[in-house]
C-alpha atoms as a PDB file:
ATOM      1  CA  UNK A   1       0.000   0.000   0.000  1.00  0.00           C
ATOM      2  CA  UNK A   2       1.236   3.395  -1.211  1.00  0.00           C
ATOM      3  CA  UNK A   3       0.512   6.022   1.879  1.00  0.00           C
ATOM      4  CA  UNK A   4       1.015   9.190  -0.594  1.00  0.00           C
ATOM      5  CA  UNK A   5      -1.458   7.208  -3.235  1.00  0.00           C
ATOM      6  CA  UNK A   6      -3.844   6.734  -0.428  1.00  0.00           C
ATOM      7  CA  UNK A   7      -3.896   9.797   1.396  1.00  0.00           C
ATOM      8  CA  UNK A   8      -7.102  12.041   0.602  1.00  0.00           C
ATOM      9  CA  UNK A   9      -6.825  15.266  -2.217  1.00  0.00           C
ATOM     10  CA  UNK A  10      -5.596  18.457  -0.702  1.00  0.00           C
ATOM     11  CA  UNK A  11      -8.659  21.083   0.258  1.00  0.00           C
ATOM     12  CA  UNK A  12      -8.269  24.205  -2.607  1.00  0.00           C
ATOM     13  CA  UNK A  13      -7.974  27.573  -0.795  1.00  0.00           C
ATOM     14  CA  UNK A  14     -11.026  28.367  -2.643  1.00  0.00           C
ATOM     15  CA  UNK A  15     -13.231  25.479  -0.211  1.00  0.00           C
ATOM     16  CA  UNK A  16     -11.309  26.663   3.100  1.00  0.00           C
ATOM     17  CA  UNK A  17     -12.388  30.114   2.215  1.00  0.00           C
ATOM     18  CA  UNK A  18     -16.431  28.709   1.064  1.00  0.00           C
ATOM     19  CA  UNK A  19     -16.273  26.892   4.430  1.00  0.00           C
ATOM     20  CA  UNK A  20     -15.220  30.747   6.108  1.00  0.00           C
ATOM     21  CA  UNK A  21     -18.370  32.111   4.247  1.00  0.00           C
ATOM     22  CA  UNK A  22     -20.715  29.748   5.658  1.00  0.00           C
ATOM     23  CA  UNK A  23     -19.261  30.499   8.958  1.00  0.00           C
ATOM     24  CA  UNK A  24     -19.525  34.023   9.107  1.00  0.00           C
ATOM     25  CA  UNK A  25     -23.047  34.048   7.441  1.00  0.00           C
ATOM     26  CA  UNK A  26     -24.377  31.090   9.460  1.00  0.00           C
ATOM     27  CA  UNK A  27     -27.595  33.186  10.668  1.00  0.00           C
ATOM     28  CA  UNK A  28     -28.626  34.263   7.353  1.00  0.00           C
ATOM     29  CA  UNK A  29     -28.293  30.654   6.083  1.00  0.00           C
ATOM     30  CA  UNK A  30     -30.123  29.258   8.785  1.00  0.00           C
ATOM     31  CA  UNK A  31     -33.253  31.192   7.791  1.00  0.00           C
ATOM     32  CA  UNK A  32     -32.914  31.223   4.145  1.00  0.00           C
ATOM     33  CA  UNK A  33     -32.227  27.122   4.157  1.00  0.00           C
ATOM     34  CA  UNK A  34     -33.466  25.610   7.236  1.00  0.00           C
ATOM     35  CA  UNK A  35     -32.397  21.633   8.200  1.00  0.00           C
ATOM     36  CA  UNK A  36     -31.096  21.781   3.701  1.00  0.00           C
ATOM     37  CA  UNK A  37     -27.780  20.706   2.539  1.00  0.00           C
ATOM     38  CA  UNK A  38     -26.212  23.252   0.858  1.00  0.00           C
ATOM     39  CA  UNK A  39     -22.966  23.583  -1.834  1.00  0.00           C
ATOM     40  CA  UNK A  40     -21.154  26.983  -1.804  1.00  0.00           C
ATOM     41  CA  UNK A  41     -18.499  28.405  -4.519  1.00  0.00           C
ATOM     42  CA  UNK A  42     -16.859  31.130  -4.585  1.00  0.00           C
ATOM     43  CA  UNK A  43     -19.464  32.508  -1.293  1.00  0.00           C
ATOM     44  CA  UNK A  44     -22.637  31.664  -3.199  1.00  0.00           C
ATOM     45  CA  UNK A  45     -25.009  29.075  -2.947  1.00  0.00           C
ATOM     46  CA  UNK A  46     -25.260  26.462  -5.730  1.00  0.00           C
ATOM     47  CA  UNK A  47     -27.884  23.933  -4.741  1.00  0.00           C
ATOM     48  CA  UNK A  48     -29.834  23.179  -1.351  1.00  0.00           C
ATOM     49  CA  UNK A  49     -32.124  20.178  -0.715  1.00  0.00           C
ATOM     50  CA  UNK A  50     -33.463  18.650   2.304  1.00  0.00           C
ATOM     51  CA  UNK A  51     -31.457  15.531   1.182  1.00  0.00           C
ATOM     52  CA  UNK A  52     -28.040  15.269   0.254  1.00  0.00           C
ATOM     53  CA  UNK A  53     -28.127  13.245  -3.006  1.00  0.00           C
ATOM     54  CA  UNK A  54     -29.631  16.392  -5.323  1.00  0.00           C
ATOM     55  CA  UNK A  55     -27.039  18.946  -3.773  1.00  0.00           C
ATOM     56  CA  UNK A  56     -23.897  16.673  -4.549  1.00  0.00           C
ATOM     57  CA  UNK A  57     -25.468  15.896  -8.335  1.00  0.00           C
ATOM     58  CA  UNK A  58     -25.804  19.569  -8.885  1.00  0.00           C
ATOM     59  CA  UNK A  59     -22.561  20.713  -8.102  1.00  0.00           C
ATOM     60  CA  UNK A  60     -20.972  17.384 -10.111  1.00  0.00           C
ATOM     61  CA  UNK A  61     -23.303  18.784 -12.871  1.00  0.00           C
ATOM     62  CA  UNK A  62     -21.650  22.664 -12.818  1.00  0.00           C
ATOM     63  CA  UNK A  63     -18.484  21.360 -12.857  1.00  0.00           C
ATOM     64  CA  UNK A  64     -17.201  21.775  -9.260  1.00  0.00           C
ATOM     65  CA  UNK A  65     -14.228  20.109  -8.148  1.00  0.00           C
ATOM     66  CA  UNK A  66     -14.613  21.003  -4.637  1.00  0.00           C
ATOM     67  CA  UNK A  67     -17.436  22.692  -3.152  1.00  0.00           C
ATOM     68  CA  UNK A  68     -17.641  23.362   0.350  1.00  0.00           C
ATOM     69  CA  UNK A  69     -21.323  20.862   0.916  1.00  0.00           C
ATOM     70  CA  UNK A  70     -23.052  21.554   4.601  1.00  0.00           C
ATOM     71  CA  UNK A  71     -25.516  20.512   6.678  1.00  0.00           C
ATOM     72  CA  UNK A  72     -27.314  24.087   7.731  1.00  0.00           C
ATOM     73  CA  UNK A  73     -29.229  22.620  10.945  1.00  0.00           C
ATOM     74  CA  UNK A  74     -32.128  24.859  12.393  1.00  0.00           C
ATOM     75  CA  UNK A  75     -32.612  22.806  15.372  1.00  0.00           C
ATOM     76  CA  UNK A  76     -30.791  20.539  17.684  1.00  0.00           C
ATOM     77  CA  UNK A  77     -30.768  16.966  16.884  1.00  0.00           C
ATOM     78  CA  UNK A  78     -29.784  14.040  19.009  1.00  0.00           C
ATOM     79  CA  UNK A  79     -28.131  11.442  17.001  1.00  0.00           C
END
């Protein structure tokens, strides 16, 4: 087993700085896509769905290598 071949791809800048937006505009995402999944580029959303399936499809579909994909939770589960 090759441990370089194996290890997982490097996060782009551009998905450390996505997951910074979602951070910082938590609130605003909370009421515009309550208990969604969501895919943000470049600090914009790209698809939301109640299930993750569509969200991931969507952003394969525009051609994103890496968006920053998030569960934006309204209330507090118990898993």
């Amino acid at each position: 087993m090759n441990a370089v071949k194996d290890r997982p791809p490097r996060l782009t800048r551009q998905h450390v700085r996505d997951r910074e937006w979602v951070t910082e505009h938590i609130q605003e995402l909370v009421e515009k896509y309550p208990n969604q999944w969501i895919a943000v580029h470049k600090g914009e959303v790209r698809a939301h769905s109640a299930t993750l399936g569509p969200v991931y499809d969507k952003a394969k579909e525009l051609g994103l290598a890496q968006p920053y994909i998030n569960f934006i939770e309204r209330d507090i589960y118990v898993y």
